[in-house]
Protein backbone atom coordinates (compact mmCIF):
# COMPACT_ATOMS: atom_id res chain seq x y z
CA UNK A 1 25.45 163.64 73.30
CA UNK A 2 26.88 161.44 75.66
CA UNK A 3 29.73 161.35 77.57
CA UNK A 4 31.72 158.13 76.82
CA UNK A 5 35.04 156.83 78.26
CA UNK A 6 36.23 154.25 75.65
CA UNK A 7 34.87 151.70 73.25
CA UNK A 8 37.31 148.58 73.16
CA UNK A 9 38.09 145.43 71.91
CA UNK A 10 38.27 142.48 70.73
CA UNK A 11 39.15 140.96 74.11
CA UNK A 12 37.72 137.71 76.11
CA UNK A 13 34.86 138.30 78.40
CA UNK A 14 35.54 137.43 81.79
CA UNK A 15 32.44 136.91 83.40
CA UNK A 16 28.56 136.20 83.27
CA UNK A 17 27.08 133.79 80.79
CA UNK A 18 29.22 135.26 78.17
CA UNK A 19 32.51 134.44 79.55
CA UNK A 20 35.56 133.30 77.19
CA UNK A 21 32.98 134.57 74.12
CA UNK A 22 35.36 137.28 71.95
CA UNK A 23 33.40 140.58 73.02
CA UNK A 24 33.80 144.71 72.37
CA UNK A 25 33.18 146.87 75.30
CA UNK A 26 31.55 150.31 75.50
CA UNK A 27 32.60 152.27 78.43
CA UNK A 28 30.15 155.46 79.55
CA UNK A 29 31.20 157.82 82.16
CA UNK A 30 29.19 159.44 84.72
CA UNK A 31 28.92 155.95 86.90
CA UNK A 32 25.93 156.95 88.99
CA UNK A 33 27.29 154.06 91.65
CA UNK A 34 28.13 155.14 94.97
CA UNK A 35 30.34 152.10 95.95
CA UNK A 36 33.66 151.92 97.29
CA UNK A 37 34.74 149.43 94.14
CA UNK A 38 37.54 147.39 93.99
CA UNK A 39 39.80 149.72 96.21
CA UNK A 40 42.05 150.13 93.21
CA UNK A 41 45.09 153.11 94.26
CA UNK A 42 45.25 156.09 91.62
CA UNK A 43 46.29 159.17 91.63
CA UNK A 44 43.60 162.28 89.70
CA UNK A 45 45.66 164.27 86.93
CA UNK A 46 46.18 166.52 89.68
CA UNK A 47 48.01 164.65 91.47
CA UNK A 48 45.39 164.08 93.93
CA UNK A 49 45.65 160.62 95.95
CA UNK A 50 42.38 158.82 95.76
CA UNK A 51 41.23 154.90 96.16
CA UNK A 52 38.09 153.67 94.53
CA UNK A 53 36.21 152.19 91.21
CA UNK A 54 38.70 150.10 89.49
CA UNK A 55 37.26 152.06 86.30
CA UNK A 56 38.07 155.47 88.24
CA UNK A 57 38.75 157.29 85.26
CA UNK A 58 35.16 157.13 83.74
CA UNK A 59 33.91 157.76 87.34
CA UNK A 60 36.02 160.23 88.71
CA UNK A 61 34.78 163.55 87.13
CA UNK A 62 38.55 164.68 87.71
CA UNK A 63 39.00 163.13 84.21
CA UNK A 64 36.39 164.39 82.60
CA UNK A 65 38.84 166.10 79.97
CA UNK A 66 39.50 162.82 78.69
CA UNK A 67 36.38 161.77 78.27
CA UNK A 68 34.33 162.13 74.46
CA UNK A 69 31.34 163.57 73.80
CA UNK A 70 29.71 161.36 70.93
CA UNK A 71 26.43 160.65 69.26
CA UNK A 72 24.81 157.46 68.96
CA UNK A 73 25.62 157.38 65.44
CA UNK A 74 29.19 158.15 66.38
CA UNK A 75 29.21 155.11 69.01
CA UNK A 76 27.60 152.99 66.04
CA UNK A 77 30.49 153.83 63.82
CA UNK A 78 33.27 152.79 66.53
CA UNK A 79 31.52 149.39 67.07
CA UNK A 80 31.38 148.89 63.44
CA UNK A 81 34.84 150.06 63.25
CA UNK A 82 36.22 147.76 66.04
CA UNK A 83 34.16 144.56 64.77
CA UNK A 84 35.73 145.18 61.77
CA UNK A 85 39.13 144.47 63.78
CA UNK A 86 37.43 141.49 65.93
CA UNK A 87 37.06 139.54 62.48
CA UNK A 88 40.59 139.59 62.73
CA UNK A 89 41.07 139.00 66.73
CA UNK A 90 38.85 136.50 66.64
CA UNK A 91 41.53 134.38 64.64
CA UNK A 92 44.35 135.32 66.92
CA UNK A 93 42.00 134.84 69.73
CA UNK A 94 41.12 131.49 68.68
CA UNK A 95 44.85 130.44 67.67
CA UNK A 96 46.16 131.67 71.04
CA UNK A 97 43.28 129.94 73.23
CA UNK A 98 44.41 126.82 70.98
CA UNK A 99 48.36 127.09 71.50
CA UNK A 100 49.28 129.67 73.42
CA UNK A 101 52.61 129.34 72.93
C-alpha cells in the first residue's frame, strides 16, 4: 500500500518540457526532501504554526489522517477515472486557452 495525498486533474502543466500540455497529477506523501521549500505559511490541524513545502500537507506527517492508503490498482483506477474527465477538460481547456473570455 502506499500512502498517497491526491490524484488530480485535468489542469495545465506549468513547467518542464511539458508545460501548457493538459496533464493529471499524482501526489504521494512521505516527501523524503529535507528542504526548506517555498516558505509557504500554514498552520498543522493542530493548530500548530509551521512554514515550509508549499505541498506541506503530503509532507507534514501532522496530516497524515488525510492521507489514503491505496494499491496500485487503486491508483490505476483514479487515473483512468480522471482521464475519463480530461476528455472533457481538454475541450474547456482548449476553448478557454482560445478565448478566455
Amino acid at each position: 500500500m502506499l500512502d498517497l495525498s491526491e490524484i488530480f486533474g485535468p489542469t495545465i502543466q506549468g513547467e518542464g518540457k511539458r508545460i501548457g500540455k493538459v496533464s493529471i497529477f499524482i501526489r504521494f506523501s512521505k516527501c523524503n526532501f529535507s528542504c526548506s521549500g517555498f516558505g509557504v505559511e500554514y498552520s498543522t490541524p493542530e493548530g500548530e504554526k509551521k512554514q515550509g513545502c508549499d505541498t506541506y500537507y503530503a509532507v507534514d506527517k501532522s496530516f497524515k489522517k488525510e492521507w489514503i492508503k491505496s494499491s496500485y490498482e487503486d491508483i490505476i483506477k483514479d487515473v483512468k477515472r480522471v482521464s475519463l474527465i480530461q476528455q472533457d477538460g481538454k475541450w474547456i481547456i482548449n476553448k478557454l486557452l482560445q478565448d478566455p473570455f
